[in-house]
N, C-alpha and C. Protein backbone atom coordinates (compact mmCIF):
# COMPACT_ATOMS: atom_id res chain seq x y z
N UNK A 1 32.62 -31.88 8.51
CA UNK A 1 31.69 -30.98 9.13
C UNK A 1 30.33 -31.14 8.47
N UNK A 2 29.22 -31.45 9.42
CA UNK A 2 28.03 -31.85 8.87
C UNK A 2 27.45 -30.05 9.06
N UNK A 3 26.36 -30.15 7.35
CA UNK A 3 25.67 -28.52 7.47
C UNK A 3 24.32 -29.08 7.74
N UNK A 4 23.57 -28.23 8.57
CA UNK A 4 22.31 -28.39 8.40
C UNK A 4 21.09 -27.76 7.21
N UNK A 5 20.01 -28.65 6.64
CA UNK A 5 19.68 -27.90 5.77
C UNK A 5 18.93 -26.73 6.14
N UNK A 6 18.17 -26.10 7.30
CA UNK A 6 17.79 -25.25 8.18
C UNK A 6 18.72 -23.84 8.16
N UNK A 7 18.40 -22.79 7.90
CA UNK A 7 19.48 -21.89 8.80
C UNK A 7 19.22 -22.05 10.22
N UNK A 8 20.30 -20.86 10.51
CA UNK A 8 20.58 -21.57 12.16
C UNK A 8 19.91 -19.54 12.58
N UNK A 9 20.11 -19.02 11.96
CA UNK A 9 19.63 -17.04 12.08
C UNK A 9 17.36 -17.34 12.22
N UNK A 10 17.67 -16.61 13.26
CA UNK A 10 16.05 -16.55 13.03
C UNK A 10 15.98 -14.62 12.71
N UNK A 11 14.63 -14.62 12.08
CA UNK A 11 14.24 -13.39 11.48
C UNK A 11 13.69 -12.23 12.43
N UNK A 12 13.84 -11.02 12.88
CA UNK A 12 13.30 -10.54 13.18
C UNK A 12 12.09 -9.37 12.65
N UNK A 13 10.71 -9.19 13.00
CA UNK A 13 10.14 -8.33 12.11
C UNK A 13 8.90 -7.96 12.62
N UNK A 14 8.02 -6.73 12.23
CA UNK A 14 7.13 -6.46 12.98
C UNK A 14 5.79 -6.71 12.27
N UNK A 15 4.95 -7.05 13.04
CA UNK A 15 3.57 -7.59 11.89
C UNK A 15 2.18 -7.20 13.08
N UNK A 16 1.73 -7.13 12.12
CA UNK A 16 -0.14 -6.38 12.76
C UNK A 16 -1.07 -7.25 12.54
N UNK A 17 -1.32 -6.93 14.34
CA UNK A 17 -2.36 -8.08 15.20
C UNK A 17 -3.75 -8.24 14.03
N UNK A 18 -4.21 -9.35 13.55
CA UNK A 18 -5.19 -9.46 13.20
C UNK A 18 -6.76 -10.00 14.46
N UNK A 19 -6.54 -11.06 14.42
CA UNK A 19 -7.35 -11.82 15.67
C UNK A 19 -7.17 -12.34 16.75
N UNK A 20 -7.51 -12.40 17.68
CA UNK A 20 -7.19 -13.38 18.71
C UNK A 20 -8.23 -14.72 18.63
N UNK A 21 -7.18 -16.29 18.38
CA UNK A 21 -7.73 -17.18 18.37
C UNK A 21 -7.61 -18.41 19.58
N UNK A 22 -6.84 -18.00 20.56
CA UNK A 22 -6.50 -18.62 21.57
C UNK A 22 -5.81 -17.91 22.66
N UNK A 23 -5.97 -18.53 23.89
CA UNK A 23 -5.48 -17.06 25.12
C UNK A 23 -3.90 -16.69 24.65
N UNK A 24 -3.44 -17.28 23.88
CA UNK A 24 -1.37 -16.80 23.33
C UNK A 24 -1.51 -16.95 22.23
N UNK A 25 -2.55 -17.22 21.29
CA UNK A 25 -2.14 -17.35 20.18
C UNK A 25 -3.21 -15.93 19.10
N UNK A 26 -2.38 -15.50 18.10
CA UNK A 26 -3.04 -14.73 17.27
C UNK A 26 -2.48 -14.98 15.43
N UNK A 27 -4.07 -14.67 14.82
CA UNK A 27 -3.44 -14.55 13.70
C UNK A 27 -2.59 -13.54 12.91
N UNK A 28 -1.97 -13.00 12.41
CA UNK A 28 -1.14 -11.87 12.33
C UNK A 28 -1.27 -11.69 10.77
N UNK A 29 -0.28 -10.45 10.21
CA UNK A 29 -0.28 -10.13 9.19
C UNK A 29 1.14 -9.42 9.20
N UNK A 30 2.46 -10.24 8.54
CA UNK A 30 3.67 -9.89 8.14
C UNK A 30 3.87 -8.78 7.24
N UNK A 31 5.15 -8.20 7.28
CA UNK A 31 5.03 -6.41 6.20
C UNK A 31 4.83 -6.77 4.78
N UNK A 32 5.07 -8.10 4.56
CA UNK A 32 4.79 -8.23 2.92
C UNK A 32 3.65 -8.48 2.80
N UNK A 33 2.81 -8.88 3.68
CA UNK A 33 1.50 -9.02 3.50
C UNK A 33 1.30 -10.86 3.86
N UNK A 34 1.83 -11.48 4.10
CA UNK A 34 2.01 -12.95 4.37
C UNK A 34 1.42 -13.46 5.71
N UNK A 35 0.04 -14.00 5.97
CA UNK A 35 -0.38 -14.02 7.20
C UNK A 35 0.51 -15.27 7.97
N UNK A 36 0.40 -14.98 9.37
CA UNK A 36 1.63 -16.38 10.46
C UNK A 36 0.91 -15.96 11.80
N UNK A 37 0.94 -17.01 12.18
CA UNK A 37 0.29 -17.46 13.31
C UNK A 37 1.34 -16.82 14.44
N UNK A 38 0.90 -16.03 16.01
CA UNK A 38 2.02 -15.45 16.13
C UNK A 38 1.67 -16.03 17.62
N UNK A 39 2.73 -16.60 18.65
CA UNK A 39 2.41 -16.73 19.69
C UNK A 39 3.10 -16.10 20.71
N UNK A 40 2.48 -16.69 21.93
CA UNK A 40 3.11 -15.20 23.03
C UNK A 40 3.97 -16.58 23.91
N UNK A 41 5.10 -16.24 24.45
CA UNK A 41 5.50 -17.59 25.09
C UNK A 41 5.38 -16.83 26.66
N UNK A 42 5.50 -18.13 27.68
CA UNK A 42 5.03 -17.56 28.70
C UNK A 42 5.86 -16.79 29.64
N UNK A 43 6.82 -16.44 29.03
CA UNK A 43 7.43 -15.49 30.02
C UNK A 43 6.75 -13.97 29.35
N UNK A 44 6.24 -13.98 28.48
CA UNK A 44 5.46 -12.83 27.69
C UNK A 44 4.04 -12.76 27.75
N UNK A 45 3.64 -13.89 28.93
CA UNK A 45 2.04 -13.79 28.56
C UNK A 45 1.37 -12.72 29.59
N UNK A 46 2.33 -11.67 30.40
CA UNK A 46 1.33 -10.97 30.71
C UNK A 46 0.89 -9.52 29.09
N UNK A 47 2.02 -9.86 28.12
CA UNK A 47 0.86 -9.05 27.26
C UNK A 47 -0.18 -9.39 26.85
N UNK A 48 -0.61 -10.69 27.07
CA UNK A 48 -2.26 -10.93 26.54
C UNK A 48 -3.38 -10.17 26.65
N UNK A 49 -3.16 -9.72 27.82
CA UNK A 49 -3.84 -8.32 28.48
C UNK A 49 -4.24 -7.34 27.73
N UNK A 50 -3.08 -7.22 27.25
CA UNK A 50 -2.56 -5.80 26.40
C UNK A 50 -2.72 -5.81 25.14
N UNK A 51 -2.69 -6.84 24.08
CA UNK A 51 -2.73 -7.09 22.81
C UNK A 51 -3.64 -6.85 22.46
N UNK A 52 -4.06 -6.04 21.27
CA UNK A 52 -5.95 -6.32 20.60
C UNK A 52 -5.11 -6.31 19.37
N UNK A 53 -6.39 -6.69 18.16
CA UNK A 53 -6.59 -6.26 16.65
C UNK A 53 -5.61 -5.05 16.54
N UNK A 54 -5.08 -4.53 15.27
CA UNK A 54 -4.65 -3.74 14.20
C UNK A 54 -3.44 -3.33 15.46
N UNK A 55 -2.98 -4.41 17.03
CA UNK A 55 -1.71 -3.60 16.89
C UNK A 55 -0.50 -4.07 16.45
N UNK A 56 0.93 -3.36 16.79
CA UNK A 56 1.89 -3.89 15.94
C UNK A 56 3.08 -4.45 16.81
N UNK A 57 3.54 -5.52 16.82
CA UNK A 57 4.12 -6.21 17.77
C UNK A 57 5.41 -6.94 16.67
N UNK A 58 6.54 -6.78 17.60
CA UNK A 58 7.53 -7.41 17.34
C UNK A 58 7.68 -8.95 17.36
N UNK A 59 8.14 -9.84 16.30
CA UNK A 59 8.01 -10.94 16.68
C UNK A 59 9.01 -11.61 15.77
N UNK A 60 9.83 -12.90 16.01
CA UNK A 60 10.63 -13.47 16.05
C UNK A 60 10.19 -14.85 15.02
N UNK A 61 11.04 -14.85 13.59
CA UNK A 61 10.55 -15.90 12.51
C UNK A 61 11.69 -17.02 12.60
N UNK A 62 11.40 -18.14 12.31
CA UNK A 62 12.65 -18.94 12.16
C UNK A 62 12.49 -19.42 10.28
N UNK A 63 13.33 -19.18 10.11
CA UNK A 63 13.27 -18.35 8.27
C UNK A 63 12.83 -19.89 7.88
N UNK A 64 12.51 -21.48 8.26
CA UNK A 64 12.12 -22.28 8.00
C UNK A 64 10.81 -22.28 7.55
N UNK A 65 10.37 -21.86 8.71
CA UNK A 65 9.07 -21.93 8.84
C UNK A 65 8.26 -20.53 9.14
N UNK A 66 7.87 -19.88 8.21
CA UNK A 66 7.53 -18.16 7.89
C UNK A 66 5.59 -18.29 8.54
N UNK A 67 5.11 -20.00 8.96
CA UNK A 67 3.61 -19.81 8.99
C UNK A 67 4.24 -19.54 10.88
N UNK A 68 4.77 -19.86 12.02
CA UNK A 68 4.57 -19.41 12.76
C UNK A 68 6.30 -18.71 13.53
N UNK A 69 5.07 -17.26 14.14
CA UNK A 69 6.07 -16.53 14.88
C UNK A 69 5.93 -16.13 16.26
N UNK A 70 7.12 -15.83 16.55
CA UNK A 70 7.12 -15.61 18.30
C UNK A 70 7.00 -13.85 18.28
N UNK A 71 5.91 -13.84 19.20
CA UNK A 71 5.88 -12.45 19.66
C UNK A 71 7.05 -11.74 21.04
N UNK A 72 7.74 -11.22 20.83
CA UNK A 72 8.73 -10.60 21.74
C UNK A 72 8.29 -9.38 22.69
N UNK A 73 7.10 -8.48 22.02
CA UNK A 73 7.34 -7.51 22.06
C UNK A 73 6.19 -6.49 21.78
N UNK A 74 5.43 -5.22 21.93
CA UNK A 74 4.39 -4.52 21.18
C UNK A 74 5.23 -3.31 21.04
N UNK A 75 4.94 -3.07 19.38
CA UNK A 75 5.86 -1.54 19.02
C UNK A 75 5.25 -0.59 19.79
């Protein structure tokens, strides 16, 4: 049985909108304080609309890679 060195669990967690730097993409700010790039995928892009600065949105980490996350969601 081959392991991968990756987990296979992605993270869930909520982090506050910093900027908008692209029409899906924002910079964010994780609860420990750890900034990640957070994107909107397109079955989610009618929140683009909806998103500004300081709000707080649910979003989806793959524990590999903590610089970018998927937005799911606005608390």
């Amino acid at each position: 049985m081959s392991t991968s060195p990756y987990p296979s669990q992605f993270i869930d967690a909520v982090c506050t909108i910093r900027e908008r730097f692209a029409p899906t993409a924002y910079h964010a700010t994780l609860p420990n304080g750890k900034e990640t790039v957070a994107f909107l995928q397109k079955k989610e892009a009618h929140l683009a609309a909806i998103i500004k600065p300081g709000d707080r949105v649910t979003v989806t980490i793959c524990p590999a890679d903590f610089d970018r996350a998927r937005i799911r969601s606005i608390v």
